[in-house]
ModelCIF file with pLDDT and N, C-alpha, C, O atoms, coordinates in Angstrom:
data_MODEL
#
_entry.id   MODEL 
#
_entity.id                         1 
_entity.type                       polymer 
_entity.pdbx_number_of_molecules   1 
#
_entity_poly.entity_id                      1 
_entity_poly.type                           'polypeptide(L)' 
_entity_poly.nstd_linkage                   no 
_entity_poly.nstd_monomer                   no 
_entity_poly.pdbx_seq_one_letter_code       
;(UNK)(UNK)(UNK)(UNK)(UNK)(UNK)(UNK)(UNK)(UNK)(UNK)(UNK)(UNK)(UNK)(UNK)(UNK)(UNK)
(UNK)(UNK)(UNK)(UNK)(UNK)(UNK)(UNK)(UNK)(UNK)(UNK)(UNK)(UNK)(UNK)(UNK)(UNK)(UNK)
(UNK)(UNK)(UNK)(UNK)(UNK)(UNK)(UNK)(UNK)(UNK)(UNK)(UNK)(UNK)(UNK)(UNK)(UNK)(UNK)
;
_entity_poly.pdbx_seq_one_letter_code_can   XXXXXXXXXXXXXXXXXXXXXXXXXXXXXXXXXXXXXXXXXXXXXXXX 
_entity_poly.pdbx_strand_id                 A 
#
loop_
_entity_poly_seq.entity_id 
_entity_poly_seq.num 
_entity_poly_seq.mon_id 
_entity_poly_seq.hetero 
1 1  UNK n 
1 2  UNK n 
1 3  UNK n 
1 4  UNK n 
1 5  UNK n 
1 6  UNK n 
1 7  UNK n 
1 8  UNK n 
1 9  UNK n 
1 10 UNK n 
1 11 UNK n 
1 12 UNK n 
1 13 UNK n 
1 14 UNK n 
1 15 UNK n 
1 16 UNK n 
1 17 UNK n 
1 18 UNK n 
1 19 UNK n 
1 20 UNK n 
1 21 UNK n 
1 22 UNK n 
1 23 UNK n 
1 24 UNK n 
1 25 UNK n 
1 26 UNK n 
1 27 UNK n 
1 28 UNK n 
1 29 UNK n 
1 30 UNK n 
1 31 UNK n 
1 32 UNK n 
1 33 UNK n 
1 34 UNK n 
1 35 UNK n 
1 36 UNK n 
1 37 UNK n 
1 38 UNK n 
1 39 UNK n 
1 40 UNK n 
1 41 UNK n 
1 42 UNK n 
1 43 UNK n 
1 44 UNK n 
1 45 UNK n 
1 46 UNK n 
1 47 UNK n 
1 48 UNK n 
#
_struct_asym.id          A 
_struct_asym.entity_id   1 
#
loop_
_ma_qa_metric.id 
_ma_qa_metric.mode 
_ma_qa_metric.name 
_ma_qa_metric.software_group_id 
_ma_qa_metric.type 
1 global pLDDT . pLDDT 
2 local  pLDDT . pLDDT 
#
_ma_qa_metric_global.metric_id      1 
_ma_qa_metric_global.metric_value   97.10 
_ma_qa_metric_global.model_id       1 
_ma_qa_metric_global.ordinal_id     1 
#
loop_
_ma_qa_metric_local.label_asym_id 
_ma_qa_metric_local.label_comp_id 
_ma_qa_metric_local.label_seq_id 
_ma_qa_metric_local.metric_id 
_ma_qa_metric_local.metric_value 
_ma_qa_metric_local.model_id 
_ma_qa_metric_local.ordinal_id 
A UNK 1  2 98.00 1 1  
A UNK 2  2 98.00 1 2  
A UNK 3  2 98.00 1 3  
A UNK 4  2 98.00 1 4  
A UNK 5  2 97.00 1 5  
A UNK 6  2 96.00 1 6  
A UNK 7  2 95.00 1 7  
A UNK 8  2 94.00 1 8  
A UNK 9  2 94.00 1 9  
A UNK 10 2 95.00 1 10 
A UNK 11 2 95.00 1 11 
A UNK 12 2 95.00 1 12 
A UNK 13 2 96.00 1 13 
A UNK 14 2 96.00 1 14 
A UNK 15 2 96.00 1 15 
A UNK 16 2 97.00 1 16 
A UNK 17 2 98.00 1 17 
A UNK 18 2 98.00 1 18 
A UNK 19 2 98.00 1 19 
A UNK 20 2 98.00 1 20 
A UNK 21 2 98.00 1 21 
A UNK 22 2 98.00 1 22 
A UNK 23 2 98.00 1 23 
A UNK 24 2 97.00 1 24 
A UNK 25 2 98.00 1 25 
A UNK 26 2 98.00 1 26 
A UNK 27 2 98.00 1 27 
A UNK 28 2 97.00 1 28 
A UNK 29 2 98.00 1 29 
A UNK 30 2 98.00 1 30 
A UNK 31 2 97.00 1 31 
A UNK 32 2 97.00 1 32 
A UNK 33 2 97.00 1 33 
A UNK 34 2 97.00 1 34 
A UNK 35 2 98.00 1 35 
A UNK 36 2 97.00 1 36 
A UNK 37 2 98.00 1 37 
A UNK 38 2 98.00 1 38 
A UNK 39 2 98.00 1 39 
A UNK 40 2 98.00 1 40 
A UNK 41 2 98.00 1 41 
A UNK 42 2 98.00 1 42 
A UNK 43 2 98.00 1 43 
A UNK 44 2 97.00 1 44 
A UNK 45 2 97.00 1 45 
A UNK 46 2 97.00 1 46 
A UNK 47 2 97.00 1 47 
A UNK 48 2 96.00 1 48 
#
loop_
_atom_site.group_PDB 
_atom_site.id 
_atom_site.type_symbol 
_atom_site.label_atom_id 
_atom_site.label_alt_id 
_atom_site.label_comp_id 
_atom_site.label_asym_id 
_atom_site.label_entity_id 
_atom_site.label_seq_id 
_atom_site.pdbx_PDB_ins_code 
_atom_site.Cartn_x 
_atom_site.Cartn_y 
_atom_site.Cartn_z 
_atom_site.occupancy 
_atom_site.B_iso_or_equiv 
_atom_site.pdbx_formal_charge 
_atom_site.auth_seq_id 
_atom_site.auth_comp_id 
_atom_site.auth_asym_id 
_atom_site.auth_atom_id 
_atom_site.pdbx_PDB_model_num 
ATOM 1   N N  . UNK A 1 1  ? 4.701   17.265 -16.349 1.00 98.00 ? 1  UNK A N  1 
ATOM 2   C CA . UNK A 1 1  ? 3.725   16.412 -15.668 1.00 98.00 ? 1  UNK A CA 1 
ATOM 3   C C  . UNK A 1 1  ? 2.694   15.911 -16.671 1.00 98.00 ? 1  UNK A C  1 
ATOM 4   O O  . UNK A 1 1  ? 2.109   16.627 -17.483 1.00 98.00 ? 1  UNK A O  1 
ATOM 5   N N  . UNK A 1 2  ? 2.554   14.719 -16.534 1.00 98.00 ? 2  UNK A N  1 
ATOM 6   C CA . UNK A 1 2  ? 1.473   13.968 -16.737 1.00 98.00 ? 2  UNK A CA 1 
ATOM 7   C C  . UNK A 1 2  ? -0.104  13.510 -16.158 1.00 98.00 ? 2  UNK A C  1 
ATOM 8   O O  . UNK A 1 2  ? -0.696  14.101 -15.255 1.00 98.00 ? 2  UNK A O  1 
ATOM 9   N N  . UNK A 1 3  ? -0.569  12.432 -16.834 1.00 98.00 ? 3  UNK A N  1 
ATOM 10  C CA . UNK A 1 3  ? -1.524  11.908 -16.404 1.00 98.00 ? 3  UNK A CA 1 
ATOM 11  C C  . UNK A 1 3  ? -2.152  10.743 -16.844 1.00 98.00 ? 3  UNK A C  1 
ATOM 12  O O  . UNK A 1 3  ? -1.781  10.652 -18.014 1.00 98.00 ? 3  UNK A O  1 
ATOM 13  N N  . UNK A 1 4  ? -3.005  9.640  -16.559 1.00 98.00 ? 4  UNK A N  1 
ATOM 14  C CA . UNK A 1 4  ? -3.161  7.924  -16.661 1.00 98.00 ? 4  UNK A CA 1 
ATOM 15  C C  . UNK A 1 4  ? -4.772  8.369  -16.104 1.00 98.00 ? 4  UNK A C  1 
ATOM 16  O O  . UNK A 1 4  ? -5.088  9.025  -15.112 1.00 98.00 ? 4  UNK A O  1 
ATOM 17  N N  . UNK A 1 5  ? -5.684  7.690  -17.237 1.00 97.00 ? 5  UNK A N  1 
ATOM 18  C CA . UNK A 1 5  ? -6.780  7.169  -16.146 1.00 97.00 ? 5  UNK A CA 1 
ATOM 19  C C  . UNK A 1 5  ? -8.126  7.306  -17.714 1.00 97.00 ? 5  UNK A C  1 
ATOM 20  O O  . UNK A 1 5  ? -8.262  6.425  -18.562 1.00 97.00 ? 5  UNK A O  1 
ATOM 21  N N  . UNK A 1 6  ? -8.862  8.540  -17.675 1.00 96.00 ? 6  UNK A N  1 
ATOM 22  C CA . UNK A 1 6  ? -9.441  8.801  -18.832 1.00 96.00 ? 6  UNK A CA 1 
ATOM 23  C C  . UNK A 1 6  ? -9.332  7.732  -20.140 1.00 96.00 ? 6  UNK A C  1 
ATOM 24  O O  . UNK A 1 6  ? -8.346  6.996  -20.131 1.00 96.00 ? 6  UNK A O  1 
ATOM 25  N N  . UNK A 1 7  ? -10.212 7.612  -21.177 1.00 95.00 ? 7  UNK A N  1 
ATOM 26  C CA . UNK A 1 7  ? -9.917  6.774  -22.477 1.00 95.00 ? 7  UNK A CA 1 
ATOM 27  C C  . UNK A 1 7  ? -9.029  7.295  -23.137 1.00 95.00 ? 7  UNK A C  1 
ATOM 28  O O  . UNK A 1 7  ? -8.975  8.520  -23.244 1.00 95.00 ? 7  UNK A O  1 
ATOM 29  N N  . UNK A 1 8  ? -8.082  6.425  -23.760 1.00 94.00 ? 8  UNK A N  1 
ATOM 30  C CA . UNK A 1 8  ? -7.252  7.500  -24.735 1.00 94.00 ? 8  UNK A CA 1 
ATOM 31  C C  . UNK A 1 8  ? -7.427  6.193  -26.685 1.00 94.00 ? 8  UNK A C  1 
ATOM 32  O O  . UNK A 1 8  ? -6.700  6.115  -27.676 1.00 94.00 ? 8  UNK A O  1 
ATOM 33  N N  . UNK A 1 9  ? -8.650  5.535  -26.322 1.00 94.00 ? 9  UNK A N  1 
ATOM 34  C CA . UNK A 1 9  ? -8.971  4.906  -27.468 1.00 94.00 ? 9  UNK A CA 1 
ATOM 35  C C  . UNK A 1 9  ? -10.268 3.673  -26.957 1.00 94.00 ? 9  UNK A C  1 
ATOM 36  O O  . UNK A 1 9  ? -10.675 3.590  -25.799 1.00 94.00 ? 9  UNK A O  1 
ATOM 37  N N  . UNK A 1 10 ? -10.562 3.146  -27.650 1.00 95.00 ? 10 UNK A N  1 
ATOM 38  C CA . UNK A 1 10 ? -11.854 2.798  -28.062 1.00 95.00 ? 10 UNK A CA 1 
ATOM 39  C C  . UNK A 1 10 ? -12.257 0.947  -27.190 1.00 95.00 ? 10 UNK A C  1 
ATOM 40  O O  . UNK A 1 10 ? -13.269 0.258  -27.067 1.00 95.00 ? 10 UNK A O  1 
ATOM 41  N N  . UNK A 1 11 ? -10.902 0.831  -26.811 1.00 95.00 ? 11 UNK A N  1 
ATOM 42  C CA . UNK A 1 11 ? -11.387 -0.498 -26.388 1.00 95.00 ? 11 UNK A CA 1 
ATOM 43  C C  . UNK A 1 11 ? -10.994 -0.512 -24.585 1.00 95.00 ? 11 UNK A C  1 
ATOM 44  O O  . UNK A 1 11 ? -10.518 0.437  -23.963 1.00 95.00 ? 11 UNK A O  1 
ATOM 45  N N  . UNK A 1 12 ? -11.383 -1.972 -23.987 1.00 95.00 ? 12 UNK A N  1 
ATOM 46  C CA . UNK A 1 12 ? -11.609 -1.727 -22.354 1.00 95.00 ? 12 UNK A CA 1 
ATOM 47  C C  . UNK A 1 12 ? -10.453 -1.277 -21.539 1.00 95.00 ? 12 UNK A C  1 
ATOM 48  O O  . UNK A 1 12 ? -10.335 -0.760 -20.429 1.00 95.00 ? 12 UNK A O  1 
ATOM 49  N N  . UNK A 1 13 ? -9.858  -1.552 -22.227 1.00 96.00 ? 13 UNK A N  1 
ATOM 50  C CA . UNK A 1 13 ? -8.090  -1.509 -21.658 1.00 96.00 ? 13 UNK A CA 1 
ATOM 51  C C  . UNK A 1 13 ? -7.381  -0.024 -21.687 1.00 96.00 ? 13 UNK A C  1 
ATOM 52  O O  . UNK A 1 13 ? -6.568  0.450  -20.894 1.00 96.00 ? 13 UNK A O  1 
ATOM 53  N N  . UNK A 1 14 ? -7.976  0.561  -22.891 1.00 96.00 ? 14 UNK A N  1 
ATOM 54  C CA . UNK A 1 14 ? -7.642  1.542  -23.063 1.00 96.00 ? 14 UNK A CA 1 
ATOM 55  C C  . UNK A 1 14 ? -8.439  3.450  -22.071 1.00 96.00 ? 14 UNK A C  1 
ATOM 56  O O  . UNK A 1 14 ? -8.818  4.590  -22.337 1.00 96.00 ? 14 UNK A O  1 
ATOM 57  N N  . UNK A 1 15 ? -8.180  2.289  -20.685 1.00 96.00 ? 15 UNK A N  1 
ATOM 58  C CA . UNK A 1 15 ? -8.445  3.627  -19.630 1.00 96.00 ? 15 UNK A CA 1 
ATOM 59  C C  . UNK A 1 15 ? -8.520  3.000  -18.430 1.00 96.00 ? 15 UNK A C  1 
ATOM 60  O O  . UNK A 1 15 ? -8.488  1.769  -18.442 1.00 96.00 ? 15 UNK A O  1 
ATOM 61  N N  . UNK A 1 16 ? -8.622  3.633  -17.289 1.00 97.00 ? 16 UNK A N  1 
ATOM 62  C CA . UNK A 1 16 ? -8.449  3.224  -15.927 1.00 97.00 ? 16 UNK A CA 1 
ATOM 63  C C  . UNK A 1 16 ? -7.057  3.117  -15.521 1.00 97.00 ? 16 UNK A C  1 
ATOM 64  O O  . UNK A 1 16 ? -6.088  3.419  -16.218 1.00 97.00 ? 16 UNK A O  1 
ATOM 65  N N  . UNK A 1 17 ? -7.038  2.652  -14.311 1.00 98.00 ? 17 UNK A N  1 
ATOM 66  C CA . UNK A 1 17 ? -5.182  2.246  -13.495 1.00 98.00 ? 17 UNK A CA 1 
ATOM 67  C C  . UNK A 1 17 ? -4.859  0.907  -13.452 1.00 98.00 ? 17 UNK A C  1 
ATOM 68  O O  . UNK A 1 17 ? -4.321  0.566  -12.399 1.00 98.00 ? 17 UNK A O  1 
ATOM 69  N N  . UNK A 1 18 ? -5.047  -0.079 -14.397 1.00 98.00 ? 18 UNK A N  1 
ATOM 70  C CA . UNK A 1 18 ? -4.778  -1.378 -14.464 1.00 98.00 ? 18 UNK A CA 1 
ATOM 71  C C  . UNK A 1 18 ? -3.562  -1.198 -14.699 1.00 98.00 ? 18 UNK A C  1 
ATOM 72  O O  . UNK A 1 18 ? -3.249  -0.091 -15.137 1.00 98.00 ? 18 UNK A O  1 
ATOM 73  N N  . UNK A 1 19 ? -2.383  -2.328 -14.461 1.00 98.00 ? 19 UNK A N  1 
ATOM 74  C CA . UNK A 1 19 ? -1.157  -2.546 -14.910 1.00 98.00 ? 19 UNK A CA 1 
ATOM 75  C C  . UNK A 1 19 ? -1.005  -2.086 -16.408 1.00 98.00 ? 19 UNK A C  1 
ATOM 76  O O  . UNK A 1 19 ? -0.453  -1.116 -16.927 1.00 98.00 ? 19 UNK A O  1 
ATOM 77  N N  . UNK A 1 20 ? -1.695  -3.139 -16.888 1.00 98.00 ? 20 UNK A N  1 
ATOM 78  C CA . UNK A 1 20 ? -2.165  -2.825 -18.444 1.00 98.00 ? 20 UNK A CA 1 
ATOM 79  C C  . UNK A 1 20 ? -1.902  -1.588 -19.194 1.00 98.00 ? 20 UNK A C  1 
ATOM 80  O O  . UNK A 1 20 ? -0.853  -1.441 -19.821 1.00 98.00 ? 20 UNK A O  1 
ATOM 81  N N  . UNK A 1 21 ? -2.923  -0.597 -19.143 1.00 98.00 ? 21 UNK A N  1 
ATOM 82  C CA . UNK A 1 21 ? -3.213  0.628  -19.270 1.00 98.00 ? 21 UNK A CA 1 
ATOM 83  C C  . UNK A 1 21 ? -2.022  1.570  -18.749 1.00 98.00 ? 21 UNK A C  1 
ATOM 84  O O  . UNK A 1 21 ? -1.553  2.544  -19.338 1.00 98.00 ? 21 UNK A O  1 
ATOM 85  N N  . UNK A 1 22 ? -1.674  1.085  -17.592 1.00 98.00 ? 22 UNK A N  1 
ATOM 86  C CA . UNK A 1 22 ? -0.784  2.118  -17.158 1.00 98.00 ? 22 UNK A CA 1 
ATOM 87  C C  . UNK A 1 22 ? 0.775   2.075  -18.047 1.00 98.00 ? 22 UNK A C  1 
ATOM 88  O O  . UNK A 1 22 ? 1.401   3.043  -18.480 1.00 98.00 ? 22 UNK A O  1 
ATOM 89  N N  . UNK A 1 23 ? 1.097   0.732  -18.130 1.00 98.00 ? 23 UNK A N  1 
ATOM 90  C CA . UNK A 1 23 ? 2.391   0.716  -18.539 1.00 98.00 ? 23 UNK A CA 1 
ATOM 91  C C  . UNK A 1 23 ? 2.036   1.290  -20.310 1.00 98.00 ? 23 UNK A C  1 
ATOM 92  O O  . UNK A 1 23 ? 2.659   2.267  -20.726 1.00 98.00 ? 23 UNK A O  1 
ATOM 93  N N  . UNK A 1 24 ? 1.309   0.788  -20.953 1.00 97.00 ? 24 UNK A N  1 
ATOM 94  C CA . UNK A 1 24 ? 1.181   1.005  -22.287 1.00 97.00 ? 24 UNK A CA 1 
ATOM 95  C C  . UNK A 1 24 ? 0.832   2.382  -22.383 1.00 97.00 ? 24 UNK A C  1 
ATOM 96  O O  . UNK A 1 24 ? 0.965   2.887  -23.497 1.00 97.00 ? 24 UNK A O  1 
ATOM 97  N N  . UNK A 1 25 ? 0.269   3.343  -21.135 1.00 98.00 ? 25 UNK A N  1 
ATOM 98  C CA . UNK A 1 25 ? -0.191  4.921  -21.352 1.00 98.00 ? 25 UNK A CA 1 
ATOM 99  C C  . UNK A 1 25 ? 1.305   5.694  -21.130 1.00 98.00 ? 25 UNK A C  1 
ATOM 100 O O  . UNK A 1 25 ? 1.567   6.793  -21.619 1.00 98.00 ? 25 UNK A O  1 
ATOM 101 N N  . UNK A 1 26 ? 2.127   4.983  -20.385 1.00 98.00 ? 26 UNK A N  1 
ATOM 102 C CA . UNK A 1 26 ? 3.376   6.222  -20.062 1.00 98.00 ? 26 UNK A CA 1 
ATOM 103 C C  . UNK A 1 26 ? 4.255   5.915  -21.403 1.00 98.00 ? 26 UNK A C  1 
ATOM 104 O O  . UNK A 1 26 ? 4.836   6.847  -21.960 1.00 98.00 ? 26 UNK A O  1 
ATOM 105 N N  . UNK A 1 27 ? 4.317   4.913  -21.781 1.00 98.00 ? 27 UNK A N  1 
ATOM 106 C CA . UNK A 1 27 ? 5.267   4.792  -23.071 1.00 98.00 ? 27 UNK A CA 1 
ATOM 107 C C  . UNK A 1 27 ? 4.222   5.746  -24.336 1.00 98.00 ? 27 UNK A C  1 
ATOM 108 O O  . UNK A 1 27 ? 4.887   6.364  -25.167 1.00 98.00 ? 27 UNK A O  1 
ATOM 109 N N  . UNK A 1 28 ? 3.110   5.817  -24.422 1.00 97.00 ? 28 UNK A N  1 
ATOM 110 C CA . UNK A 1 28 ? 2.134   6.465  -25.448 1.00 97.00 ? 28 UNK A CA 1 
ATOM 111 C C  . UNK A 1 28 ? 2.918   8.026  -25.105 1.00 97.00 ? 28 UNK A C  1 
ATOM 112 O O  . UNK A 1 28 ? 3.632   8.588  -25.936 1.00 97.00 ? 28 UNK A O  1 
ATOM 113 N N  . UNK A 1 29 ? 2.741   8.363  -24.265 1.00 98.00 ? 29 UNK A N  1 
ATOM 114 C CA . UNK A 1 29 ? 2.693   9.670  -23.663 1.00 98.00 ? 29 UNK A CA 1 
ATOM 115 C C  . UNK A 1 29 ? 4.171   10.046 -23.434 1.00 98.00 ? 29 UNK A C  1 
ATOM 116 O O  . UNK A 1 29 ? 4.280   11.266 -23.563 1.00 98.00 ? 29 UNK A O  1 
ATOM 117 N N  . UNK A 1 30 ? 5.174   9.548  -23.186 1.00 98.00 ? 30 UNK A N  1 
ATOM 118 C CA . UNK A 1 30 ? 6.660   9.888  -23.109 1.00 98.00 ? 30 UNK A CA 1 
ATOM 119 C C  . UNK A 1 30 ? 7.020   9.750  -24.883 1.00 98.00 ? 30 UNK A C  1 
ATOM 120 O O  . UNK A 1 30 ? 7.978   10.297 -25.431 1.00 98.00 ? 30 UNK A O  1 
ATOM 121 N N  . UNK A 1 31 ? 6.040   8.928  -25.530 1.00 97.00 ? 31 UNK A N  1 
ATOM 122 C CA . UNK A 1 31 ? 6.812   9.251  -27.187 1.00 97.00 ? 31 UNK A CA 1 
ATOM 123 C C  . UNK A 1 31 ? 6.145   10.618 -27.768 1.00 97.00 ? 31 UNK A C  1 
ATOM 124 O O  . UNK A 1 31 ? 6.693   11.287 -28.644 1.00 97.00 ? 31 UNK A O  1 
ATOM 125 N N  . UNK A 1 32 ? 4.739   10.991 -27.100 1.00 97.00 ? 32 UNK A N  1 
ATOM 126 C CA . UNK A 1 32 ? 4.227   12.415 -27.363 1.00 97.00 ? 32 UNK A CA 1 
ATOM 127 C C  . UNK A 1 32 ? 4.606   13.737 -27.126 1.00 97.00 ? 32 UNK A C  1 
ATOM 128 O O  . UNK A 1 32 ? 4.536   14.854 -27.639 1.00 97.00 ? 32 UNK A O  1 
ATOM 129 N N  . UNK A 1 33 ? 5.022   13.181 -26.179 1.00 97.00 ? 33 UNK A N  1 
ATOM 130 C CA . UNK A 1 33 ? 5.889   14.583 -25.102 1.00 97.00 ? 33 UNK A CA 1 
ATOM 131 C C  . UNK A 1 33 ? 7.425   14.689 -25.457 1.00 97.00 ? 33 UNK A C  1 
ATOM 132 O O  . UNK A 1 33 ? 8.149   15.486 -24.861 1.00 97.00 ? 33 UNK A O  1 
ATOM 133 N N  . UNK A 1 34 ? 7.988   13.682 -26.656 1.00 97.00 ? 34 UNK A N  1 
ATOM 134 C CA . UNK A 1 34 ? 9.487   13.599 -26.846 1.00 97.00 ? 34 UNK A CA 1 
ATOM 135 C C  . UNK A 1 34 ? 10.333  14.086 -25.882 1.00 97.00 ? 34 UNK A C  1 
ATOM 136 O O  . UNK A 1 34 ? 10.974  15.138 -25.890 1.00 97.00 ? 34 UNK A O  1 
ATOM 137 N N  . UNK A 1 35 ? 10.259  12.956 -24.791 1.00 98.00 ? 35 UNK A N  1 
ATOM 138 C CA . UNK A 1 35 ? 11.259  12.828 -23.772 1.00 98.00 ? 35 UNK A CA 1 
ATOM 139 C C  . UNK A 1 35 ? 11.290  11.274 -23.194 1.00 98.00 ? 35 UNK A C  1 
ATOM 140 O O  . UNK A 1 35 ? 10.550  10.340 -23.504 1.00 98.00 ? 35 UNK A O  1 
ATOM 141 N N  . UNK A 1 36 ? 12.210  11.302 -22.408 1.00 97.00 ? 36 UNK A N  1 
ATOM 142 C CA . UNK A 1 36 ? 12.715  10.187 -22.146 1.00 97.00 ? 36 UNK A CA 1 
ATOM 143 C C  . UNK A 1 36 ? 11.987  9.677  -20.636 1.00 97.00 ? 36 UNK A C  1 
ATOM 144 O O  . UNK A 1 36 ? 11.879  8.515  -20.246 1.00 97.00 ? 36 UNK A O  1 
ATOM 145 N N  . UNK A 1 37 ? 11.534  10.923 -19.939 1.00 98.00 ? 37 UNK A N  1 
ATOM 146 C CA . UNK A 1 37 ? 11.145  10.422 -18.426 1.00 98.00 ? 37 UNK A CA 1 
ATOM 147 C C  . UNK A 1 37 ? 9.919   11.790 -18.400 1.00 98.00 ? 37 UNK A C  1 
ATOM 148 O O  . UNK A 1 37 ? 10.180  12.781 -19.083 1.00 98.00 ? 37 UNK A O  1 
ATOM 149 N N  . UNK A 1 38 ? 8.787   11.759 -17.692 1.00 98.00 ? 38 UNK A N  1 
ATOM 150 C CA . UNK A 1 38 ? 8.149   12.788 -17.080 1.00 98.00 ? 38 UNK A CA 1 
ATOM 151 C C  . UNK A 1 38 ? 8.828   13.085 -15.773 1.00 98.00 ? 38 UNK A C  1 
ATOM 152 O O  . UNK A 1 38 ? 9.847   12.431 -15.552 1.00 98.00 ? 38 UNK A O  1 
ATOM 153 N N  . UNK A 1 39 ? 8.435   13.977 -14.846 1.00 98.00 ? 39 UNK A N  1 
ATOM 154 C CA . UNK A 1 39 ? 8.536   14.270 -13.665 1.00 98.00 ? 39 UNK A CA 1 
ATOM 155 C C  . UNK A 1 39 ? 7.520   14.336 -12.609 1.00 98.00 ? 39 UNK A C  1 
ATOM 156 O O  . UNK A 1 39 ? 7.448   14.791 -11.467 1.00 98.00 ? 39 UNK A O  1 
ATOM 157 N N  . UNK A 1 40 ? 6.900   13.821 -13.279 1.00 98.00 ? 40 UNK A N  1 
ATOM 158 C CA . UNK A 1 40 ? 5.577   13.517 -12.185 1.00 98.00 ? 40 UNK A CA 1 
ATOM 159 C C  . UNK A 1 40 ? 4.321   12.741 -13.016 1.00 98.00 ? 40 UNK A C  1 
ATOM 160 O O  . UNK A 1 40 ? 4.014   13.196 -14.118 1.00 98.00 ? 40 UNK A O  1 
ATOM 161 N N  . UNK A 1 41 ? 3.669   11.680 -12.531 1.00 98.00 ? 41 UNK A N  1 
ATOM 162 C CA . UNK A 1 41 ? 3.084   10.901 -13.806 1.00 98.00 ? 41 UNK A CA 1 
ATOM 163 C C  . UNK A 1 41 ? 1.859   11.052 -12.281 1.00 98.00 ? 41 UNK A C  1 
ATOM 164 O O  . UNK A 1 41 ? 2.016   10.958 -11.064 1.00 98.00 ? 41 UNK A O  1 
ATOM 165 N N  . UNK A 1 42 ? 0.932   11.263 -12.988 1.00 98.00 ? 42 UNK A N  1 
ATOM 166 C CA . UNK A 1 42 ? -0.511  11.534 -12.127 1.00 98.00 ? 42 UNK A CA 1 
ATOM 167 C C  . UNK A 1 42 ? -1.412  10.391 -12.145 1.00 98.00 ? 42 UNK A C  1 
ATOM 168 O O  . UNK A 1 42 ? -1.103  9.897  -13.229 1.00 98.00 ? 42 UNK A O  1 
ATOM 169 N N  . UNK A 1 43 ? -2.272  9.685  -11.689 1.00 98.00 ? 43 UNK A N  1 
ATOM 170 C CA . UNK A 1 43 ? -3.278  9.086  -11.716 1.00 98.00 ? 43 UNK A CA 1 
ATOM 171 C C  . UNK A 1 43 ? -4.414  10.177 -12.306 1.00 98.00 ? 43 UNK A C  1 
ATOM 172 O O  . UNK A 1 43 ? -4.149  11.238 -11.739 1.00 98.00 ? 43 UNK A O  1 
ATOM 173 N N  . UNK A 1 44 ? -5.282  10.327 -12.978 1.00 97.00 ? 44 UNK A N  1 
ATOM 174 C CA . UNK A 1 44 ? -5.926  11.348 -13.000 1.00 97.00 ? 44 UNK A CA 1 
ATOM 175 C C  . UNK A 1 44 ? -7.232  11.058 -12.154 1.00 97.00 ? 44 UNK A C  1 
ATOM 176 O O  . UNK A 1 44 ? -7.762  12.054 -11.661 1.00 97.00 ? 44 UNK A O  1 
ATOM 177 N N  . UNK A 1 45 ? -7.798  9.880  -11.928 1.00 97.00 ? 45 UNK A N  1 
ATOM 178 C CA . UNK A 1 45 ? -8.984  10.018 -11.146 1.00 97.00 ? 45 UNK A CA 1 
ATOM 179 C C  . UNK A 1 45 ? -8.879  8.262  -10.233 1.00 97.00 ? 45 UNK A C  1 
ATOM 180 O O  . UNK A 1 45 ? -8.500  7.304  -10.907 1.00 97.00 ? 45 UNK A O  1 
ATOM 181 N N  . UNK A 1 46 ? -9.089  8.141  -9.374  1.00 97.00 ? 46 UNK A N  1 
ATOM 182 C CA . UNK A 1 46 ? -9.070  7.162  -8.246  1.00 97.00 ? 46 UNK A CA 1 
ATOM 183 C C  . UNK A 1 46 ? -10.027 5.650  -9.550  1.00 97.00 ? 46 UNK A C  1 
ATOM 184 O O  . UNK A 1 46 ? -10.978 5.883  -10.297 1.00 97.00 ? 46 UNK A O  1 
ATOM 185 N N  . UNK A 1 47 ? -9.411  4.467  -9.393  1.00 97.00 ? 47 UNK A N  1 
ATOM 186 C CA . UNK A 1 47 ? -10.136 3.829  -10.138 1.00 97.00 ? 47 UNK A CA 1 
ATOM 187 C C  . UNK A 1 47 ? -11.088 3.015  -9.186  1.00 97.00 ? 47 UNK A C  1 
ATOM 188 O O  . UNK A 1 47 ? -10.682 2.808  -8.042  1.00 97.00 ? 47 UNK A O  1 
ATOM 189 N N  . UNK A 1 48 ? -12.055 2.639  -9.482  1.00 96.00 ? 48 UNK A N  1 
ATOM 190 C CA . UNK A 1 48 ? -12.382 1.616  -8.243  1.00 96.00 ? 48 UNK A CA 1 
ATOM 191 C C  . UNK A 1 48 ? -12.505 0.607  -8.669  1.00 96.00 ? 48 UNK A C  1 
ATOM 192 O O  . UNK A 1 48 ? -12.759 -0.347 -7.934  1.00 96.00 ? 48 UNK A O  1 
#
């Protein structure tokens, strides 16, 4: 299990649940975790 939401770098994009952010955080995070799929990918906090 995972998680999306928190900064994970320095510019606007880089946090929250935008399309954006989201697609570019699970590919960051599936090459960290050396695997191909998570099993559960979390929002970590409600965006508003």
């Amino acid at each position: 299990f995972t998680k999306v939401y928190w900064p994970t770098g320095p510019g606007p994009n880089d946090r929250g649940l935008s399309r954006k952010h989201i697609l570019e955080s699970i590919n960051g995070s599936l090459r960290r975790l050396k695997t191909d799929y998570v099993d559960l990918y979390q929002a970590h906090r409600y965006d508003f």
